[in-house]
N, C-alpha and C. Protein backbone atom coordinates (compact mmCIF):
# COMPACT_ATOMS: atom_id res chain seq x y z
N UNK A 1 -4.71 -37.32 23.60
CA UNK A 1 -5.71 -36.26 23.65
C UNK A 1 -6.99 -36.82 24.25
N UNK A 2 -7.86 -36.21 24.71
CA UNK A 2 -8.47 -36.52 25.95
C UNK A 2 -9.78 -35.78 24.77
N UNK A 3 -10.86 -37.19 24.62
CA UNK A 3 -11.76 -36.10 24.11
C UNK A 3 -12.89 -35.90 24.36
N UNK A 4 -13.67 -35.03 24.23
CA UNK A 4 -14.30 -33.75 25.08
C UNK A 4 -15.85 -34.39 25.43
N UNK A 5 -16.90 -33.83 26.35
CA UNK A 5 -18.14 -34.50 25.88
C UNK A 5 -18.37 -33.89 25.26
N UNK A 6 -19.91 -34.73 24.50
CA UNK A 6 -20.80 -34.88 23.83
C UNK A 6 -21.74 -33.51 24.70
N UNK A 7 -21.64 -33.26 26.11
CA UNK A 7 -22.79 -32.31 26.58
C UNK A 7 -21.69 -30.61 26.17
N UNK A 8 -20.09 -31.05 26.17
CA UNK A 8 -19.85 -29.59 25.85
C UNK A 8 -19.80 -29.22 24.43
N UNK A 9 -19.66 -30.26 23.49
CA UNK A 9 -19.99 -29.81 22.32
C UNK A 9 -21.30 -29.49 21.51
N UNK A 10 -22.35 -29.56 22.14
CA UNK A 10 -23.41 -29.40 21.91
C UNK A 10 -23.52 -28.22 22.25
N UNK A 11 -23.31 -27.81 23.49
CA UNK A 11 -23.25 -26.39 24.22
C UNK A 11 -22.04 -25.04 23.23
N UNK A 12 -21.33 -26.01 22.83
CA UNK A 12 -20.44 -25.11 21.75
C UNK A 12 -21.59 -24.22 20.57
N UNK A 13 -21.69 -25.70 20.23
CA UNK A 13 -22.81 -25.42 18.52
C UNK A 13 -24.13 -24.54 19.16
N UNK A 14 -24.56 -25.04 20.37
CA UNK A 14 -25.47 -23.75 20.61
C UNK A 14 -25.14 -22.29 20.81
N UNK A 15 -24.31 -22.14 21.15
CA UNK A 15 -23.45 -20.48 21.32
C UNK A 15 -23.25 -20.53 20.38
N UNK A 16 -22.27 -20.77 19.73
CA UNK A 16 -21.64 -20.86 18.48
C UNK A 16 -23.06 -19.90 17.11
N UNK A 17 -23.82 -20.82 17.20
CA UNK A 17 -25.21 -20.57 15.97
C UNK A 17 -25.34 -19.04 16.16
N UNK A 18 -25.50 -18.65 17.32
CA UNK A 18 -25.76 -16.97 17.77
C UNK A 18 -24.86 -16.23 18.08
N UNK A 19 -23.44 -16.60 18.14
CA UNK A 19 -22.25 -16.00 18.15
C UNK A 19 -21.85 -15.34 16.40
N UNK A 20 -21.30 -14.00 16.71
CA UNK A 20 -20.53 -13.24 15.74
C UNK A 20 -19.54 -13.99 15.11
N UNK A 21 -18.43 -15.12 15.70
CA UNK A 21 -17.62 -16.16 15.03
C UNK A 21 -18.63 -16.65 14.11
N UNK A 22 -19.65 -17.52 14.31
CA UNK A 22 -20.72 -17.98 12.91
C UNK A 22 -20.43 -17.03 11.64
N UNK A 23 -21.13 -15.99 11.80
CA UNK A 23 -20.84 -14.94 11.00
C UNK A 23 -20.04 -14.63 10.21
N UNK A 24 -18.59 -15.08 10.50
CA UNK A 24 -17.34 -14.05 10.07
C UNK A 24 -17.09 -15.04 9.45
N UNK A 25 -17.40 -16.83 9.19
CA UNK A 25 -16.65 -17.36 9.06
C UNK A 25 -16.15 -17.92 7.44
N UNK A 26 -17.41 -17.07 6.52
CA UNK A 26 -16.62 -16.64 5.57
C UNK A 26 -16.31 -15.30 5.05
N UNK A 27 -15.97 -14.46 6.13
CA UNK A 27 -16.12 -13.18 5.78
C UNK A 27 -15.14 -12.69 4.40
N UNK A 28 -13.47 -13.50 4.67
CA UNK A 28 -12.95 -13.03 2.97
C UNK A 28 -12.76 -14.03 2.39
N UNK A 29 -13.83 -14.54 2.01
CA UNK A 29 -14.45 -15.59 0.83
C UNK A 29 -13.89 -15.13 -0.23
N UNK A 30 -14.40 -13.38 -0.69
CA UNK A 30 -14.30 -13.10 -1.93
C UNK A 30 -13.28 -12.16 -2.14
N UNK A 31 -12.62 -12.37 -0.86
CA UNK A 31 -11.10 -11.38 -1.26
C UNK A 31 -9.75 -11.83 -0.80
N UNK A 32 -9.69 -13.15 0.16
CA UNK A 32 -8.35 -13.22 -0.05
C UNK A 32 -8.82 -15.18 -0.85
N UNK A 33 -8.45 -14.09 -2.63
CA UNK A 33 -8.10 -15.17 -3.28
C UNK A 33 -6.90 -14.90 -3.84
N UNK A 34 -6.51 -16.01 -4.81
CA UNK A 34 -5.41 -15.61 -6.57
C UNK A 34 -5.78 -13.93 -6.74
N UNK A 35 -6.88 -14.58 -7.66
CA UNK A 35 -7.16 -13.38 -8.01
C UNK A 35 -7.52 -11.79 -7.89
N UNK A 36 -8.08 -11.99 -6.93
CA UNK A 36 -8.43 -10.98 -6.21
C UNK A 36 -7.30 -10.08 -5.53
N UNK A 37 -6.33 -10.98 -4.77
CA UNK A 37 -4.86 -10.50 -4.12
C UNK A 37 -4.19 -9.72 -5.55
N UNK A 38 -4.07 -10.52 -6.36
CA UNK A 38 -2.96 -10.10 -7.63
C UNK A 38 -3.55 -8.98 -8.40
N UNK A 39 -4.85 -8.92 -8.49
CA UNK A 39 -5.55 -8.15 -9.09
C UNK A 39 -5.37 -6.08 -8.30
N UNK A 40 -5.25 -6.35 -7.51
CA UNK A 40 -4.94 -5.29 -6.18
C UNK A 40 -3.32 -4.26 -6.77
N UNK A 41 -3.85 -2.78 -6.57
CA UNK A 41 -2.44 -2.18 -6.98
C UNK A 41 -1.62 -2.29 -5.01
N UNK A 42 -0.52 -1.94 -5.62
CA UNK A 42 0.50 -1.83 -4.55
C UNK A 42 -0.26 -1.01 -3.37
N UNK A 43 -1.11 -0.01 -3.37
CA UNK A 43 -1.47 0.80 -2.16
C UNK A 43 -2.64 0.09 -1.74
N UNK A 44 -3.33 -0.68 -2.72
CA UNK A 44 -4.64 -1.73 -2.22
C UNK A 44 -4.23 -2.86 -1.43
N UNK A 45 -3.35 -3.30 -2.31
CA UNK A 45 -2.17 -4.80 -1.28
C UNK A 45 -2.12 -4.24 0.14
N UNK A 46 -1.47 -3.17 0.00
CA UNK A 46 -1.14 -3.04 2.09
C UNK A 46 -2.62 -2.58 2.33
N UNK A 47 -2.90 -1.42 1.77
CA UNK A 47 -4.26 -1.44 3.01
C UNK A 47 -5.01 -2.45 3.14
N UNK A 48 -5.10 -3.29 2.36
CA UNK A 48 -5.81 -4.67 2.75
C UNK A 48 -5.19 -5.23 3.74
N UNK A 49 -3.31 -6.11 3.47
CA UNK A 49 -3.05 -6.15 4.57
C UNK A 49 -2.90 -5.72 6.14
N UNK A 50 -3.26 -4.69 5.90
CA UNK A 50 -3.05 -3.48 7.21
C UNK A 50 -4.44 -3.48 7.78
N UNK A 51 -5.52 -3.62 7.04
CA UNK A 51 -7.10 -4.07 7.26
C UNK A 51 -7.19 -5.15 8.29
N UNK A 52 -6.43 -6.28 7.37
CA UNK A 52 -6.57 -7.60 7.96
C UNK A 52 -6.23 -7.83 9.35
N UNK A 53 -5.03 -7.26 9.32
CA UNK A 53 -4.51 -7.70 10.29
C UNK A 53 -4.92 -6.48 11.47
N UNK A 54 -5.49 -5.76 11.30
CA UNK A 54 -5.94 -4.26 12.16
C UNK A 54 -7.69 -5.29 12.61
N UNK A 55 -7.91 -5.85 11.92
CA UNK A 55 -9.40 -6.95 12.16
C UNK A 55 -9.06 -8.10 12.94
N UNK A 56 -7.62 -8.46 13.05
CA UNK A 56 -7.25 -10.10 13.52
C UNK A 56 -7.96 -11.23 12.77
N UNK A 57 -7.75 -10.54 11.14
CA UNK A 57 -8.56 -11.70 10.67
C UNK A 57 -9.75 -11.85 11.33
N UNK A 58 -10.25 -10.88 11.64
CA UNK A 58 -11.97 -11.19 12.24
C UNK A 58 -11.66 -12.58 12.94
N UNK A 59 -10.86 -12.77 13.74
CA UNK A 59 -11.01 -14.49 14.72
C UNK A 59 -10.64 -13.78 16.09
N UNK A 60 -9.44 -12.70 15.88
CA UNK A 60 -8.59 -12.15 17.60
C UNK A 60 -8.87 -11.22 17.43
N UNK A 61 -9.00 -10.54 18.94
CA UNK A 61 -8.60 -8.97 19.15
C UNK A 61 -7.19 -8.71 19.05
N UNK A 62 -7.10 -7.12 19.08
CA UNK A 62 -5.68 -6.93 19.49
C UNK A 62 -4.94 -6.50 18.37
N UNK A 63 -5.26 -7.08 17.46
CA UNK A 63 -5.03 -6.52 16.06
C UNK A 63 -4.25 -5.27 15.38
N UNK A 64 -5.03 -4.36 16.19
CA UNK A 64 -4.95 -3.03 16.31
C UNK A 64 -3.50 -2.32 17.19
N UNK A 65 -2.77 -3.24 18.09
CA UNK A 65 -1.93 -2.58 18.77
C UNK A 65 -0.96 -2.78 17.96
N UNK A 66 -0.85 -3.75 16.97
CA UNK A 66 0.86 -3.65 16.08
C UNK A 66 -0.03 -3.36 14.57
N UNK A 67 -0.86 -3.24 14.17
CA UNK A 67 -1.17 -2.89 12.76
C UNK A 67 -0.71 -1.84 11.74
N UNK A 68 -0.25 -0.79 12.67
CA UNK A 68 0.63 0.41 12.22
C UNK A 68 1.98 -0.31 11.77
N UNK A 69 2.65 -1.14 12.60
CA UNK A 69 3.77 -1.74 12.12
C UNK A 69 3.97 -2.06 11.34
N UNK A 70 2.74 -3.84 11.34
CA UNK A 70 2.63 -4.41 10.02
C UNK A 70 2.50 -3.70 9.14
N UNK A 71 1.84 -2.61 8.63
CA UNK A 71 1.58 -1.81 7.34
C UNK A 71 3.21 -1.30 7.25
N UNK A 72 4.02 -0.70 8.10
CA UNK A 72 5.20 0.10 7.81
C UNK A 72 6.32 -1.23 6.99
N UNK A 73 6.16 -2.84 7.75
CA UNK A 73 6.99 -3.59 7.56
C UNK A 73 6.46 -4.34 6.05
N UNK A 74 5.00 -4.17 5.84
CA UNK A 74 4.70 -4.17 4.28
C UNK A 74 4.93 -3.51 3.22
N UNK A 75 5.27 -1.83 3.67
CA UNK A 75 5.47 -1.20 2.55
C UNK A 75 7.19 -1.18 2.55
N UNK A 76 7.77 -1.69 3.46
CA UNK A 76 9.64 -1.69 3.56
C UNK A 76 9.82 -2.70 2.69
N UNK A 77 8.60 -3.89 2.70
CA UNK A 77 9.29 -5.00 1.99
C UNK A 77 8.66 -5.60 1.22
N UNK A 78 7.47 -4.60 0.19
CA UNK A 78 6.59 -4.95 -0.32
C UNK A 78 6.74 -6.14 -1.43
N UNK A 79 7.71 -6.45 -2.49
CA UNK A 79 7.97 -7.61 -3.24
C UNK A 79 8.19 -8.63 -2.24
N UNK A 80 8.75 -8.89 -1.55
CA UNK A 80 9.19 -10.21 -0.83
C UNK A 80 7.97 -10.30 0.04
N UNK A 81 6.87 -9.53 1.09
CA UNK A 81 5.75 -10.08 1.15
C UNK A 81 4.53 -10.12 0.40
N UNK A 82 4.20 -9.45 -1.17
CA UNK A 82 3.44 -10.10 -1.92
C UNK A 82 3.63 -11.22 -2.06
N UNK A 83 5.05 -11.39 -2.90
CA UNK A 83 5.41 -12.91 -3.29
C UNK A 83 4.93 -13.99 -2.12
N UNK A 84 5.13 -13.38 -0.83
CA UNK A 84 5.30 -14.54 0.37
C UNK A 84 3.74 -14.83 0.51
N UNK A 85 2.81 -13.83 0.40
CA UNK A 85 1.17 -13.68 0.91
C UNK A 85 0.57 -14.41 -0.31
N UNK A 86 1.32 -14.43 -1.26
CA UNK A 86 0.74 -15.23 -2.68
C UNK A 86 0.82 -16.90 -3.18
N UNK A 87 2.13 -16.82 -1.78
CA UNK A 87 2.70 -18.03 -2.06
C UNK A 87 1.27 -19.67 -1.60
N UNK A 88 0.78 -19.53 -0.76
CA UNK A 88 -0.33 -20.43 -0.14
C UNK A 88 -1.67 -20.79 -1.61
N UNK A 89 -1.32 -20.21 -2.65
CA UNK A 89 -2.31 -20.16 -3.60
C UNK A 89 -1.50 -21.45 -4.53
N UNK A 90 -0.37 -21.76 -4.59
CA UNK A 90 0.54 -22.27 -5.30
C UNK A 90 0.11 -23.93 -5.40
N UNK A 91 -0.38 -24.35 -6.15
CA UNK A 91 -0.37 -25.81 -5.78
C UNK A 91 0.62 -26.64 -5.37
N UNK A 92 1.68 -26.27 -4.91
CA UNK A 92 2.78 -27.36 -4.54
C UNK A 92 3.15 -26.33 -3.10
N UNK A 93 2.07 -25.73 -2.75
CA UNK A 93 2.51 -24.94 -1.22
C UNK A 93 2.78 -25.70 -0.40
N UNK A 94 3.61 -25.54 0.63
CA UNK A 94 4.22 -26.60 1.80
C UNK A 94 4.14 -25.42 3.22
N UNK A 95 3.03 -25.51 3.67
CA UNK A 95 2.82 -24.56 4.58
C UNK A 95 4.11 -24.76 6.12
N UNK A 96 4.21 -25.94 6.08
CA UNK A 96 5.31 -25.97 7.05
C UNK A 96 6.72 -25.37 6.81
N UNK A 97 7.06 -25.26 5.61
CA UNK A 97 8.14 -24.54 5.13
C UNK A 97 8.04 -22.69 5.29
N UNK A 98 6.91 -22.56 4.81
CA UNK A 98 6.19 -21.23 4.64
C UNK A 98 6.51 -20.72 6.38
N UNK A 99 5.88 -21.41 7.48
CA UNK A 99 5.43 -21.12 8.80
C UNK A 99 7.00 -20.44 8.94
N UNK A 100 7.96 -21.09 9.06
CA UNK A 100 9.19 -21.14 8.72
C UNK A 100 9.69 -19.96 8.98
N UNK A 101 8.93 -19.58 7.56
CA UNK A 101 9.34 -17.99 6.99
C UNK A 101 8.89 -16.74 7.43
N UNK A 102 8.07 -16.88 8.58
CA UNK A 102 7.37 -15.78 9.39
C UNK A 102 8.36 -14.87 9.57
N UNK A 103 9.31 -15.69 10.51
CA UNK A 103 10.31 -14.71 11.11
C UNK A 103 10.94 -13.93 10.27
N UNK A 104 10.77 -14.02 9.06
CA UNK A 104 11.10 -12.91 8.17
C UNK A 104 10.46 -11.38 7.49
N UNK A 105 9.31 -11.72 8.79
CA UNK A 105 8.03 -10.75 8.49
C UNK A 105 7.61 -10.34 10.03
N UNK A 106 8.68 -9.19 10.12
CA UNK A 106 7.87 -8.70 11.94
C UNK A 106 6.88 -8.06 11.97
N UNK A 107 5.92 -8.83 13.11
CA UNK A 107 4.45 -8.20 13.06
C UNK A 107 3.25 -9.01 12.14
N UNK A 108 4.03 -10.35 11.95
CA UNK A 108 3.07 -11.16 10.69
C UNK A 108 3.48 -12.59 11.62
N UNK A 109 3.18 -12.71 13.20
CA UNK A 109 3.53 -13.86 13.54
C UNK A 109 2.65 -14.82 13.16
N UNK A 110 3.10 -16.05 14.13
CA UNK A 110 2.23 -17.36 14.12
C UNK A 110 0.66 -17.26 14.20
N UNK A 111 0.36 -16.16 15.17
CA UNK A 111 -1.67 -15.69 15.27
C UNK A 111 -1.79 -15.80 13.68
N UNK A 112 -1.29 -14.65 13.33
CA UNK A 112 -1.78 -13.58 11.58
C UNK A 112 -1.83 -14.54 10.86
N UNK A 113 -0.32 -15.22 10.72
CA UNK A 113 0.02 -15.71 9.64
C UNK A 113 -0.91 -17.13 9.59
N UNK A 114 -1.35 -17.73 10.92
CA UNK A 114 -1.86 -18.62 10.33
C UNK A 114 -3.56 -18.30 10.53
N UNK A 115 -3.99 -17.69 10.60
CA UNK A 115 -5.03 -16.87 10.83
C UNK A 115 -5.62 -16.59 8.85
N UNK A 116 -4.51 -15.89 8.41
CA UNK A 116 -4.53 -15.57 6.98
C UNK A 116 -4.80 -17.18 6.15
N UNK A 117 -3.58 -17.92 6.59
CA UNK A 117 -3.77 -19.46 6.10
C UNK A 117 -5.21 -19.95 6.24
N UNK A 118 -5.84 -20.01 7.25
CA UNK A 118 -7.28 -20.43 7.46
C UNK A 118 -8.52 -19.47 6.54
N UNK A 119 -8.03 -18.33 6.55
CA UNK A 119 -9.00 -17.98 5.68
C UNK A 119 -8.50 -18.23 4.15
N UNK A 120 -7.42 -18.90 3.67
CA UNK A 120 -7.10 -19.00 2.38
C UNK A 120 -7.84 -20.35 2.22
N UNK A 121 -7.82 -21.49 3.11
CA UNK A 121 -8.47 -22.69 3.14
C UNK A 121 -8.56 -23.20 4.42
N UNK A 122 -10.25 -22.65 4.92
CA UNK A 122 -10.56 -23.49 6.32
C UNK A 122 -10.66 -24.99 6.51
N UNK A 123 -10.57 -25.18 5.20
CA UNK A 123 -10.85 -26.71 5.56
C UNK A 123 -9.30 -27.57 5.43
N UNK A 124 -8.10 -26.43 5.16
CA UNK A 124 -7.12 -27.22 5.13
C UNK A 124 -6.18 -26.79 6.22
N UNK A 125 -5.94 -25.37 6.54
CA UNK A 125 -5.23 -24.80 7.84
C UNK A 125 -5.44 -24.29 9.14
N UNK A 126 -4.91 -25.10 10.23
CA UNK A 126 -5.49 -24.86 11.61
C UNK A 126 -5.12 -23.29 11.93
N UNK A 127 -5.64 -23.08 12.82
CA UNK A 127 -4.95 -21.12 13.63
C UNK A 127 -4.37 -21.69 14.95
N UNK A 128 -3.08 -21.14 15.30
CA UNK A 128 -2.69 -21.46 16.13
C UNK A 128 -2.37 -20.25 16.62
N UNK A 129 -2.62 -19.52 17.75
CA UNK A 129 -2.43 -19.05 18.72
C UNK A 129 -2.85 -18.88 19.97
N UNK A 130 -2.61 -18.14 21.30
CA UNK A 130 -2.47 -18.27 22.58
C UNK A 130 -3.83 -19.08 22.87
N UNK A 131 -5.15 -19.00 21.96
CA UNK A 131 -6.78 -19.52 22.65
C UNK A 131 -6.13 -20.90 22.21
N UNK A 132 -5.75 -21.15 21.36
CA UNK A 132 -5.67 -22.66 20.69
C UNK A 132 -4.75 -23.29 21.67
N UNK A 133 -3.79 -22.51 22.48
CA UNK A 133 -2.80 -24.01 23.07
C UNK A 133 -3.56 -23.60 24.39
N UNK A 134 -4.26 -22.94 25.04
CA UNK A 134 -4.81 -22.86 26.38
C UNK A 134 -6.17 -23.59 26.20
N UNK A 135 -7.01 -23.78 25.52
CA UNK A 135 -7.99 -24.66 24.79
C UNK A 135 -7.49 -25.88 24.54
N UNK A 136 -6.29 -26.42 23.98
CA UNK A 136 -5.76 -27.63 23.64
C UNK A 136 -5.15 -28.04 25.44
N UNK A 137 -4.85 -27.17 25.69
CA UNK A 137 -4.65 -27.89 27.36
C UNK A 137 -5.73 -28.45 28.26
N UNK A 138 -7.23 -28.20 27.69
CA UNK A 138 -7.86 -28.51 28.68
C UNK A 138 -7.84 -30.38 28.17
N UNK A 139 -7.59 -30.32 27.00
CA UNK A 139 -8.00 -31.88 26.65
C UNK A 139 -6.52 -32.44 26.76
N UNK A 140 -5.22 -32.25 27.49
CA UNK A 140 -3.97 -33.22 27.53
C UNK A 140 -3.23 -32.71 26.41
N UNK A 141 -3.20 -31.81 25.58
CA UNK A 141 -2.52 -31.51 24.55
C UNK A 141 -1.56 -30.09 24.69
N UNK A 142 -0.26 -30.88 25.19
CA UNK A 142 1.09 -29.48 25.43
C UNK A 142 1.49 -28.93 24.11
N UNK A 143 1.97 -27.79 23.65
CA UNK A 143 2.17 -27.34 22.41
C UNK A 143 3.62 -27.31 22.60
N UNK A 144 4.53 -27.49 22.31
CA UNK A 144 6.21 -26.90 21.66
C UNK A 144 6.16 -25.41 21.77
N UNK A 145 7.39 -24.99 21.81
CA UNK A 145 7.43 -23.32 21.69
C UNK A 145 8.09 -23.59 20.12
N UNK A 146 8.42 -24.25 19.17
CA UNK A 146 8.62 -24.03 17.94
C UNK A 146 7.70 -23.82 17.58
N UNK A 147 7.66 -23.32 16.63
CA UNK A 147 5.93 -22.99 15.46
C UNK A 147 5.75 -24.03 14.57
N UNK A 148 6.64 -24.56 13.96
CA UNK A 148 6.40 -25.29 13.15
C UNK A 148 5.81 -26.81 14.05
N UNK A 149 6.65 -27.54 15.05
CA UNK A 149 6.06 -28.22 15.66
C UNK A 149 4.30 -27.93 16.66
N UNK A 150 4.17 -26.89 17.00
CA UNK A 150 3.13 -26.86 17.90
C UNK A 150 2.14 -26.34 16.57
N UNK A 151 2.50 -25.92 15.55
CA UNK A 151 1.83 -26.18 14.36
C UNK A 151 1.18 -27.45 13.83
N UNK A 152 2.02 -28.31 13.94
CA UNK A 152 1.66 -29.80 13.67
C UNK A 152 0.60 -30.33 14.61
N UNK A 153 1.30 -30.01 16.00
CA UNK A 153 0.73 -30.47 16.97
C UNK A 153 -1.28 -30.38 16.87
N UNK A 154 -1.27 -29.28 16.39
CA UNK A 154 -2.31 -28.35 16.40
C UNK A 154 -3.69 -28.59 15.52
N UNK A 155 -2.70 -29.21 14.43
CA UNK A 155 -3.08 -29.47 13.06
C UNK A 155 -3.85 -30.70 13.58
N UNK A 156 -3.08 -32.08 14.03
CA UNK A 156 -3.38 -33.19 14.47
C UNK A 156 -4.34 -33.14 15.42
N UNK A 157 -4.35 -32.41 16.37
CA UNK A 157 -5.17 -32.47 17.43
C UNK A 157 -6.83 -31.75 16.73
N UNK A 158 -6.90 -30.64 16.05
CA UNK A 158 -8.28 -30.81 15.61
C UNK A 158 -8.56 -30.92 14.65
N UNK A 159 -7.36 -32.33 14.02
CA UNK A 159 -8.35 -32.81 12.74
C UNK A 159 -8.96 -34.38 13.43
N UNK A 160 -8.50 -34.75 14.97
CA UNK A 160 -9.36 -35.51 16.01
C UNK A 160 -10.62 -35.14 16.12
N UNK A 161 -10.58 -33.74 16.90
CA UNK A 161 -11.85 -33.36 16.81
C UNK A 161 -13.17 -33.71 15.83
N UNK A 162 -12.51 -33.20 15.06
CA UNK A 162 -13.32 -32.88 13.60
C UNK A 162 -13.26 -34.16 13.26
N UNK A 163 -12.76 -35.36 13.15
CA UNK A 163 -13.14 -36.95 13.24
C UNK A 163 -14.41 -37.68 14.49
N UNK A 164 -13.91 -37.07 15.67
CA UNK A 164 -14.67 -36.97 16.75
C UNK A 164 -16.13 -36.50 16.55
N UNK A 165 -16.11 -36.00 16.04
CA UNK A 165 -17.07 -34.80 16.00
C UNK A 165 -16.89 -33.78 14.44
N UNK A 166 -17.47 -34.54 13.72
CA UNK A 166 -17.60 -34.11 12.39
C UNK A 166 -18.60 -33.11 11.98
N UNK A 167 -19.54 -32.47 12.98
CA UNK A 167 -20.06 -31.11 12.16
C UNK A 167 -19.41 -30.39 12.78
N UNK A 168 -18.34 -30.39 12.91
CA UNK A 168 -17.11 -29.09 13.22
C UNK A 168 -17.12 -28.36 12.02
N UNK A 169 -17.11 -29.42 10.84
CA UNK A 169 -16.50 -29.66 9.23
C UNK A 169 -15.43 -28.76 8.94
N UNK A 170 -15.03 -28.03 9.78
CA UNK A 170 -13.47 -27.30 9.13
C UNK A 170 -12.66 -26.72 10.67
N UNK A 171 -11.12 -26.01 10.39
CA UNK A 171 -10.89 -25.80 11.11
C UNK A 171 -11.00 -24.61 11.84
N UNK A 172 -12.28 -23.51 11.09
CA UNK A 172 -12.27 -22.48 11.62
C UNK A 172 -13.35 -22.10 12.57
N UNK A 173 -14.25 -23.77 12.81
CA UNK A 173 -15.03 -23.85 13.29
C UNK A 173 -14.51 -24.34 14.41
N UNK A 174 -13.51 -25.18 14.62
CA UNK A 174 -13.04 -25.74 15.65
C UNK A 174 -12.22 -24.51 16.56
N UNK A 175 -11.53 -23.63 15.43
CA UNK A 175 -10.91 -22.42 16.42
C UNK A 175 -11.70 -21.53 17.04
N UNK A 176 -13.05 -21.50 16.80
CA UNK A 176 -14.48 -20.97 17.40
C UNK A 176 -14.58 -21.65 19.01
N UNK A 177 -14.05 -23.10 18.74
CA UNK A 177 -14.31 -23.80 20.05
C UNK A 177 -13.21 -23.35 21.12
N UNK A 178 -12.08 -23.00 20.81
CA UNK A 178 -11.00 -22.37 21.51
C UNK A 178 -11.39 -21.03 22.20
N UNK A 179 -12.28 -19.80 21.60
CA UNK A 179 -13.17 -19.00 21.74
C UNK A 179 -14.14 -19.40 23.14
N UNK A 180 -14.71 -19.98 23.03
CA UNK A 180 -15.95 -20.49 23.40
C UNK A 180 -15.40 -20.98 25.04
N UNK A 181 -14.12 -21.90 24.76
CA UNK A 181 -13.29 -22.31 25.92
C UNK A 181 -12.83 -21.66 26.64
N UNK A 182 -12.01 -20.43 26.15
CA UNK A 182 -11.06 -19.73 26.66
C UNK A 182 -11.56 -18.02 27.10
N UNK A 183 -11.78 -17.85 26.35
CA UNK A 183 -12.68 -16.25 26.18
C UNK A 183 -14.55 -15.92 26.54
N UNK A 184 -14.99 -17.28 26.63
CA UNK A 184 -16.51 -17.34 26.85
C UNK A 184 -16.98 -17.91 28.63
N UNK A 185 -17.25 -16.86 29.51
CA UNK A 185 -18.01 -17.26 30.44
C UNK A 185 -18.58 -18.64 30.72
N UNK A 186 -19.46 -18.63 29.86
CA UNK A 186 -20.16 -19.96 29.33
C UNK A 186 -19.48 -21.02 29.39
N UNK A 187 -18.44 -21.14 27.94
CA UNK A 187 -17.68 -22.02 28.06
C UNK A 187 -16.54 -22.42 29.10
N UNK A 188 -16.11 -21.37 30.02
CA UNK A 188 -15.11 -21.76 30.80
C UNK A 188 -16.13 -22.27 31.72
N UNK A 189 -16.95 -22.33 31.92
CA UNK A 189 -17.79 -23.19 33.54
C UNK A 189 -17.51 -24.76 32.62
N UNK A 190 -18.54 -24.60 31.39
CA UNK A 190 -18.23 -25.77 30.85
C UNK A 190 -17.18 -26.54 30.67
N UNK A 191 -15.55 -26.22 30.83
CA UNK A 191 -14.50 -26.19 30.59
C UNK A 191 -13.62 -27.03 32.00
N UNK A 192 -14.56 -26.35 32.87
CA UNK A 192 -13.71 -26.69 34.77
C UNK A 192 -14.29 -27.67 34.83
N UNK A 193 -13.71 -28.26 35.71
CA UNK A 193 -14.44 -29.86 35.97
C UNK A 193 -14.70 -29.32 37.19
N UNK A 194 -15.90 -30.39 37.43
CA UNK A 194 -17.39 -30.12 38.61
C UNK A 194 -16.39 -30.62 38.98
């Protein structure tokens, strides 16, 4: 991995401070917990999920074009995805096993699902989707088409960063930088090499 300057990460944290990502980045602090999830009747569970994912987790757009789904494929299989959406709270969670289990949830891919993971603990789960491996390409870093591997991949590569460059301090700050890279004017000049 190839790592980045010191003049584009500075230029990150300056957008970044006045960017809407700042903002959001504890937006469900106080609702996707234990408690809070379990506490929820069956018609609160989906419209939340159907919220969430209709928001992209406040990180993606787009949200909105399968959110009707996700809500239909939550209420078809509502015990097996509580249990599954509850499962990341578990102290002996093994998120690589979990990633796994997506494909058992259409409309809850690799974006959502690990999208949801990051807001359960930013400081422990990366987001991996399309900004993160086109962002991870500018620095030498190819992703796998498995999930679970380009998961790893993903994981490793910005907990570099965030060693590199430690007021990242989590990973939902670093998926801000994927933003910034991929989706930001700004950042894509910063991004091309002179």
């Amino acid at each position: 991995m190839m790592k980045p300057p010191q003049e584009l990460i500075d230029a990150f944290f300056k957008w970044y401070a006045n960017d809407p990502h700042s903002k959001n980045e504890d937006n469900y602090i106080e609702t996707i917990t234990k408690d809070h999830l379990t506490g929820l009747s069956k018609s609160d569970f989906i419209d939340f999920f159907f919220k969430f994912a209709h928001e992209g987790g406040k990180v993606q757009s787009g949200g909105n074009r399968t959110s009707g789904q996700f809500k239909k494929m939550v209420e078809d299989n509502f015990a097996a995805f509580h249990s599954f959406a509850l499962e990341p709270f578990n102290d002996d969670f093994d998120e690589i096993h979990w990633l796994s289990q997506t494909k058992d949830f259409k409309y809850f891919g690799s974006g959502l699902a690990t999208i949801y993971l990051n807001r359960v603990d930013k400081n422990r789960f990366p987001i991996l989707n399309n900004k993160t491996a086109d962002s991870l390409k500018l620095f030498d870093v190819f992703l796998q088409n498995n999930i679970v591997k380009r998961y790893q991949s993903v994981r490793e590569a910005q907990k570099q960063l965030i060693t590199w460059y430690p007021q990242f301090e989590n990973f939902y700050r670093v998926d801000a930088l994927n933003e910034y890279l991929i989706g930001q004017e700004e950042g894509q000049k910063m991004a091309t090499p002179k």
